[in-house]
Protein backbone atom coordinates (compact mmCIF):
# COMPACT_ATOMS: atom_id res chain seq x y z
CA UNK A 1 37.80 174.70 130.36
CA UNK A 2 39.29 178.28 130.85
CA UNK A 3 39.05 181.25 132.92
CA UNK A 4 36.80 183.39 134.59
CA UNK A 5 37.99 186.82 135.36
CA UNK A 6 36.50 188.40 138.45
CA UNK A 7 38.90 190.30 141.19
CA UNK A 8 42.07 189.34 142.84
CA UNK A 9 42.55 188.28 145.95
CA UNK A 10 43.44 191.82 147.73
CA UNK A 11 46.79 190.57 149.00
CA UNK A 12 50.57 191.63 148.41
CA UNK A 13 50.48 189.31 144.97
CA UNK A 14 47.75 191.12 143.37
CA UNK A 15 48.21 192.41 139.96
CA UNK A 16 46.01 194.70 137.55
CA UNK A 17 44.65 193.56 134.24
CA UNK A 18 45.08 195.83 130.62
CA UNK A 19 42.73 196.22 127.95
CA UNK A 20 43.94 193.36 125.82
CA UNK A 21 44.32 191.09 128.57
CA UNK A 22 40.58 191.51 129.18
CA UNK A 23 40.12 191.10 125.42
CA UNK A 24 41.67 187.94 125.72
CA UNK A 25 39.42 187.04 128.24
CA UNK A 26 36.49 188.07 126.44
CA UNK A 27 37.38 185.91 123.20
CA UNK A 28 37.72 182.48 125.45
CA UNK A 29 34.66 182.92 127.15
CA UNK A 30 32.19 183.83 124.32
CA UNK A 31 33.37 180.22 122.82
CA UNK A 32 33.61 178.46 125.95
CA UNK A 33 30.81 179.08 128.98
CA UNK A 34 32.36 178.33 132.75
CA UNK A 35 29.18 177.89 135.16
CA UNK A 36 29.91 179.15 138.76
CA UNK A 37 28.68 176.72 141.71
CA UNK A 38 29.65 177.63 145.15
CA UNK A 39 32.17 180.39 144.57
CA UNK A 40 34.25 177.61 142.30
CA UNK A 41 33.85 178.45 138.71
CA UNK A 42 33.55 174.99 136.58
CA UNK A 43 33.76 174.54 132.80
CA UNK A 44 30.20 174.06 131.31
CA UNK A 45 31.13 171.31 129.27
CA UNK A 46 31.18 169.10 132.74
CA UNK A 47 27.19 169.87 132.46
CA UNK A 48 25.54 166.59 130.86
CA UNK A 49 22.80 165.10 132.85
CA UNK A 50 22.12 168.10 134.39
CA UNK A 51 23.10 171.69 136.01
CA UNK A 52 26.52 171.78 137.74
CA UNK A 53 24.69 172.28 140.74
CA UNK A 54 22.60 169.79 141.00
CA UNK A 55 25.21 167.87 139.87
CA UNK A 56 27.74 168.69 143.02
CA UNK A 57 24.69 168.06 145.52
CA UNK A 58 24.54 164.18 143.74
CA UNK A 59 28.04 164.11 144.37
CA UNK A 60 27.44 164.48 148.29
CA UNK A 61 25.13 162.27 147.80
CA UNK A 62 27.14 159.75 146.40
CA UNK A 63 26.99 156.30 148.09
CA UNK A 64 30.18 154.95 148.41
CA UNK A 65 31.76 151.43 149.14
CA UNK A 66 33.96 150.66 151.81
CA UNK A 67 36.73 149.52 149.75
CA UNK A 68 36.60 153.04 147.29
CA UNK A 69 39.36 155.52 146.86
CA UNK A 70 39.12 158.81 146.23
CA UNK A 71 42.33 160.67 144.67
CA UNK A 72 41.93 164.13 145.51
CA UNK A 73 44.74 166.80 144.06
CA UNK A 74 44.52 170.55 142.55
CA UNK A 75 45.16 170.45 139.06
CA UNK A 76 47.96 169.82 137.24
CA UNK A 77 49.37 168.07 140.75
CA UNK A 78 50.10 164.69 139.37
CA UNK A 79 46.85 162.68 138.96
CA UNK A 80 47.07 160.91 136.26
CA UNK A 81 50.46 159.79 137.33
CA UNK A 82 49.03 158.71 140.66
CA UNK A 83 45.92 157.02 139.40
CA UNK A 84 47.74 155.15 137.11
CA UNK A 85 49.76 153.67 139.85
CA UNK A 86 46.85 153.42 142.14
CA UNK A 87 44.89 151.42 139.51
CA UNK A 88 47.59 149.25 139.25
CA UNK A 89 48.33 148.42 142.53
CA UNK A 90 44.27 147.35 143.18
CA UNK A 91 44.23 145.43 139.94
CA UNK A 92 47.21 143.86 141.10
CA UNK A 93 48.85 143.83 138.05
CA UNK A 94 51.16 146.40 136.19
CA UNK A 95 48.72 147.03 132.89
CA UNK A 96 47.16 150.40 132.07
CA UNK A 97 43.51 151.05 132.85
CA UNK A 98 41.80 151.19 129.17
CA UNK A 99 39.94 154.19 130.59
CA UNK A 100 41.30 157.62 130.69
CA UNK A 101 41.11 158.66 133.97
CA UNK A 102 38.67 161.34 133.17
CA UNK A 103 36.06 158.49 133.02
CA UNK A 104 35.90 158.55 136.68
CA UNK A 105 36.82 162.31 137.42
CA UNK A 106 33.51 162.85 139.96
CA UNK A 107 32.92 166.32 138.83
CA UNK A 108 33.14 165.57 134.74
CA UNK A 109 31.20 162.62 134.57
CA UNK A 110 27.18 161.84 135.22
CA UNK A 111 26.77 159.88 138.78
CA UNK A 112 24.83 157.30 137.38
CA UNK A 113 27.94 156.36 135.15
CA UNK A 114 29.49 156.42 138.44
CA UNK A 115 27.53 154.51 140.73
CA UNK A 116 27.51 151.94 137.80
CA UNK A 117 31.38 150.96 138.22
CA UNK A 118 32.67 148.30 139.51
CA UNK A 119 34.20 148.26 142.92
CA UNK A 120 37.26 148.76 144.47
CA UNK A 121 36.62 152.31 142.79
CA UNK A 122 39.46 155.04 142.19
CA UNK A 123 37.84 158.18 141.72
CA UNK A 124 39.85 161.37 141.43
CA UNK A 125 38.55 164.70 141.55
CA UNK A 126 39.99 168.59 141.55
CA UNK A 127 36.53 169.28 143.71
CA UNK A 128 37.80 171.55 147.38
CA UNK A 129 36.66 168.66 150.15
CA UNK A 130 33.45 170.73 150.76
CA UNK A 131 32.06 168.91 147.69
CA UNK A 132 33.11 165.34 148.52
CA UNK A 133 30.37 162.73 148.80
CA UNK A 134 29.41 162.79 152.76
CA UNK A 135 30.32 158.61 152.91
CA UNK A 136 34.32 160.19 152.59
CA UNK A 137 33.35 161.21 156.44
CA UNK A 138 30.75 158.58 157.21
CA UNK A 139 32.45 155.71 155.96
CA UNK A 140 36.02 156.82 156.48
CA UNK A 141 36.91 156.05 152.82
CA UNK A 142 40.62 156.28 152.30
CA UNK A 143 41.77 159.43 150.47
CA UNK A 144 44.92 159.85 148.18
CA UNK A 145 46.04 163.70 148.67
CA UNK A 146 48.44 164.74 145.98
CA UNK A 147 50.41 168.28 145.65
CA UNK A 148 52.86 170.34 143.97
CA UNK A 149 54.92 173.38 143.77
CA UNK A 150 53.09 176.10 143.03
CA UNK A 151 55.28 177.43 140.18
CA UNK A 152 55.14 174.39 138.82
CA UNK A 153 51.23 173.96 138.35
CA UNK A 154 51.37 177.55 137.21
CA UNK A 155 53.70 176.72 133.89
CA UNK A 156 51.72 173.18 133.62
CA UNK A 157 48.29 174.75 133.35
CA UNK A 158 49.72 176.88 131.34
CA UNK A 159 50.78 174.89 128.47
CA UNK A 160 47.65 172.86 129.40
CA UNK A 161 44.81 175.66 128.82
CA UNK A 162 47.07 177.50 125.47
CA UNK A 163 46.64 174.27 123.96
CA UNK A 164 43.02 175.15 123.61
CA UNK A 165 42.70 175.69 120.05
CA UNK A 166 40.53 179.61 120.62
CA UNK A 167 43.68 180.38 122.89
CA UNK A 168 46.30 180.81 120.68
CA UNK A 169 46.48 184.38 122.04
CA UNK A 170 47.22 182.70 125.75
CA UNK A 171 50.57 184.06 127.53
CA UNK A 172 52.83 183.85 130.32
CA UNK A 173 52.01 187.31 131.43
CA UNK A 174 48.01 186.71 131.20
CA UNK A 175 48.82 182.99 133.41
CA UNK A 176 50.20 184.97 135.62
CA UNK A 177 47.75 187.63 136.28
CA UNK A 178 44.59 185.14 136.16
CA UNK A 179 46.34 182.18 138.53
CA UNK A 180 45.63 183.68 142.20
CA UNK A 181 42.54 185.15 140.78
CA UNK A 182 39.30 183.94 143.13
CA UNK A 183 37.66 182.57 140.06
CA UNK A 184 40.26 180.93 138.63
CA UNK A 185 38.88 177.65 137.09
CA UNK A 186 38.64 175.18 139.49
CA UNK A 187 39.54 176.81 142.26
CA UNK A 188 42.47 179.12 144.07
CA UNK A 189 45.51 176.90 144.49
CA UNK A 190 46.00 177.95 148.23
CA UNK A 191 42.06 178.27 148.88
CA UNK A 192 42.21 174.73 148.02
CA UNK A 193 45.96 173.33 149.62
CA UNK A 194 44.05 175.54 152.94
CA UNK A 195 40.63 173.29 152.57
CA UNK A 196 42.59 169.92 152.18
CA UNK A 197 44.99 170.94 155.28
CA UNK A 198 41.41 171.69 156.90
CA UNK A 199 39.52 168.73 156.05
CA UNK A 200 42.56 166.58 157.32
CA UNK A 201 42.66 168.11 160.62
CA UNK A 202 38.93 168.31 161.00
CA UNK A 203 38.81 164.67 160.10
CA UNK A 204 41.86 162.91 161.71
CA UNK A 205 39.37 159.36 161.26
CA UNK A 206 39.72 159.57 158.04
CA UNK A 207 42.62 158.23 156.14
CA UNK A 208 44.61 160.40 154.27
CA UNK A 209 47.74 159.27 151.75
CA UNK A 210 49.52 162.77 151.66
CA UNK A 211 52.26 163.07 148.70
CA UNK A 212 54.15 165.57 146.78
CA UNK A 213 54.68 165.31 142.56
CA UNK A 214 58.45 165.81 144.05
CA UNK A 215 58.54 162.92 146.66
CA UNK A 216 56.79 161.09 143.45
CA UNK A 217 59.38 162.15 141.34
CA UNK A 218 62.11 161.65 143.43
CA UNK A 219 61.48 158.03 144.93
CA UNK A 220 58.45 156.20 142.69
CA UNK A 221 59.43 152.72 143.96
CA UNK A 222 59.41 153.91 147.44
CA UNK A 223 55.87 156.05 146.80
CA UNK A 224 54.44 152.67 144.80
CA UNK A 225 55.92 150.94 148.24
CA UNK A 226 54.09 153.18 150.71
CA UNK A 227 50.92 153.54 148.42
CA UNK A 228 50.49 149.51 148.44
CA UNK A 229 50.62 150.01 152.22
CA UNK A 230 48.34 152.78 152.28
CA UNK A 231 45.56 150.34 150.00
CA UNK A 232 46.19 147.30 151.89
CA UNK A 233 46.91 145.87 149.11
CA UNK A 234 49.90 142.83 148.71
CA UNK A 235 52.70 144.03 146.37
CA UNK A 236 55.39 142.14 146.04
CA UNK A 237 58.58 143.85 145.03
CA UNK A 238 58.69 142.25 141.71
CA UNK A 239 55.13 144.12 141.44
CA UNK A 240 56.26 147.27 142.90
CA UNK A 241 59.49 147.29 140.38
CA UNK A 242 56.81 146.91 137.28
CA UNK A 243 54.48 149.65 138.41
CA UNK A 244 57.35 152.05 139.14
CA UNK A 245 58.65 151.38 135.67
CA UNK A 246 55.20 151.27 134.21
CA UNK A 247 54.61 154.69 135.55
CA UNK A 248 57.21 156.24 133.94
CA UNK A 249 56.56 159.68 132.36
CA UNK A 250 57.14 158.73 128.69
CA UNK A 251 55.58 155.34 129.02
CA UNK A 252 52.50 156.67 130.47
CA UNK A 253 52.14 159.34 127.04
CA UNK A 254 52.50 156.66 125.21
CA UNK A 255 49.71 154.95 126.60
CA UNK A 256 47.20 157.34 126.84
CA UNK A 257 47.32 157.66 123.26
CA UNK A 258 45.10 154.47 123.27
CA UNK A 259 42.68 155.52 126.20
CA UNK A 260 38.94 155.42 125.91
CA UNK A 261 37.68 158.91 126.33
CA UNK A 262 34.48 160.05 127.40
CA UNK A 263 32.11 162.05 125.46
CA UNK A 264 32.65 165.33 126.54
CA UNK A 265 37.50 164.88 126.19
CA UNK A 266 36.58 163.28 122.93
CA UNK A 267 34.63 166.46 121.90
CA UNK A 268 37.99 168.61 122.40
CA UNK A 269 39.20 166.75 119.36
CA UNK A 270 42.91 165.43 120.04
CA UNK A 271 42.70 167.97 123.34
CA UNK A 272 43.98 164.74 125.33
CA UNK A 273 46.59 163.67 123.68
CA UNK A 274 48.67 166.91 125.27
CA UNK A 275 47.72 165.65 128.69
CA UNK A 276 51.45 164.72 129.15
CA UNK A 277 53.92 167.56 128.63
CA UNK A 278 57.56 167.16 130.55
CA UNK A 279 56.38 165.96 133.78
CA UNK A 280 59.43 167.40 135.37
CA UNK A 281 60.36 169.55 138.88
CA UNK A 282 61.83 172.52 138.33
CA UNK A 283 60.66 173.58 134.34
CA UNK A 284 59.19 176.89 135.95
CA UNK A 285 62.69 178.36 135.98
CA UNK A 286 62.66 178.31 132.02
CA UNK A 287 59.41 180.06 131.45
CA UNK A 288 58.89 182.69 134.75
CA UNK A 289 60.39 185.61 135.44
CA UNK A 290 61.63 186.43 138.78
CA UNK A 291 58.91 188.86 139.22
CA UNK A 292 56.11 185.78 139.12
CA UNK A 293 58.51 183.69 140.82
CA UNK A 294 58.63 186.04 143.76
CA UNK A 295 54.94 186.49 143.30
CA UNK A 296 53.95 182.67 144.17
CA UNK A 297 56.95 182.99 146.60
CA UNK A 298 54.87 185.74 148.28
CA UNK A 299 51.50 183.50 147.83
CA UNK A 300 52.57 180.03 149.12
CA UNK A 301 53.83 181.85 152.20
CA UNK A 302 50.02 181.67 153.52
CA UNK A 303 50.05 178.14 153.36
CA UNK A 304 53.14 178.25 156.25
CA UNK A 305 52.73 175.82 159.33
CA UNK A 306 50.24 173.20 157.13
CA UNK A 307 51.30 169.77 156.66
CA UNK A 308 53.07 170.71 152.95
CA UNK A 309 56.89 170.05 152.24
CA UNK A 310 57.54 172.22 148.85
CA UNK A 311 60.35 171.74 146.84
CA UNK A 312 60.98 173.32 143.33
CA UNK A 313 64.40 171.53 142.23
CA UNK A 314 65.52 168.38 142.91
């Protein structure tokens, strides 16, 4: 769960790395391996079973059910928000899943544990659409696509990766220089917003639920609304009103205080527990400077003419 340094992308955003920068670098990864698979770099800890891989090719493989979900988004997008509300809505009821969500993330967790659960299955995933299971295509399995402002993600993963306990060293400044690296962990944010624009047009059969964190953020009744109609799922508006409120940012921390982990979150010691920071639109403007700003300003500009409304205020 950190970062890989290898080059920038050779674009007008591209910025050069000092000595203790690279120190930093060096500390994280001599505690914490990243395995590379594809041109993605992963963290090793996702390795249980067996080699990453392997393990994406089992992932292709994946047989899924006509009535599965997959919730696709870059992270730090808003999936846990949306999965919450998702898992409501097919449950039919306005409770929390006991399960973290991370107990059905396809690239963290052994596809035996997955082909074990229970159907209708919401799986989510950070994996670009190249990695999908092939049934996504074969089956036309209906896909939840959820996004958000780039500055945004930058200052969430952020605060996400520093609260790694060997990065207490982790700044701003280093974010910023390893964020639109190529082997960023994960994946580039507009490598993968370009693949998910891709795979949509490629695939018009399939269904696709595309959201924003700020359409989320702005209207949750109306996204619960739409996302019932999406699932085919009845939801009364009694039922809607109860998600929506259920899915509140501060209700939702509370709850995942009491979520069954899997092996390899509950290894991070209380690691999950700082899952949920502010949830907000618009806390990049307290923590970039108008140098980085301009630089993702500079960066999102490639992802011009795609099917993406961005919006950092509301």
């Amino acid at each position: 769960m950190l970062f890989c340094v290898h080059r920038a992308f050779e674009t007008d955003f591209t910025v050069s790395f000092n000595m203790d920068d690279m120190q930093v670098f060096r500390d994280i990864l001599a505690d914490i391996p990243v395995v590379e698979v594809e041109g993605v770099v992963f963290p090793k800890l996702f390795e249980s079973n067996r080699p990453m891989a392997e393990h994406i090719e089992c992932i292709r493989a994946l047989e899924l059910n006509d009535n599965d979900v997959l919730l696709c988004a870059y992270g730090k997008a808003g999936t846990h928000w949306m999965w919450e509300m998702g898992s409501m809505l097919l449950a039919g009821r306005p409770d929390y899943d006991k399960r973290a969500k991370e107990n059905v993330m396809m690239e963290a967790i052994e596809v035996e544990k997955l082909q074990a659960l229970p159907s209708p299955r919401l799986l989510n995933t950070h994996l670009y659409p190249s990695m999908l299971p092939r049934d996504v295509k074969n089956k036309k399995v209906k896909v939840i696509h959820v996004y958000r402002n780039i500055k945004d993600v930058m200052v969430s993963a952020y605060f996400h990766w520093k609260r790694v306990p060997i990065a207490t060293r982790w700044t701003i400044e280093v974010m910023d220089k390893l964020f639109l690296d190529e082997k960023y962990v994960g994946g580039n944010y507009i490598m993968y917003m370009k693949k998910m624009a891709e795979f949509r047009k490629e695939n018009p059969e399939v269904p696709v639920f595309n959201v924003s964190f700020e359409d989320m953020k702005k209207d949750p009744l109306g996204t619960v609304r739409l996302l019932a109609q999406f699932l085919g799922v009845p939801a009364p508006p009694e039922l809607c009103e109860q998600i929506a409120d259920a899915c509140g940012f501060q209700k939702m921390k509370e709850a995942n205080d009491a979520k069954q982990l899997p092996e390899w979150l509950s290894s991070l010691g209380n690691f999950n527990s700082h899952m949920y920071r502010k949830g907000e639109v618009g806390d990049w403007k307290n923590h970039l400077t108008v140098a980085q700003s301009e630089r993702l300003d500079a960066a999102v500009k490639e992802l011009d003419g795609l099917d993406y409304h961005f919006r950092y205020t509301l």
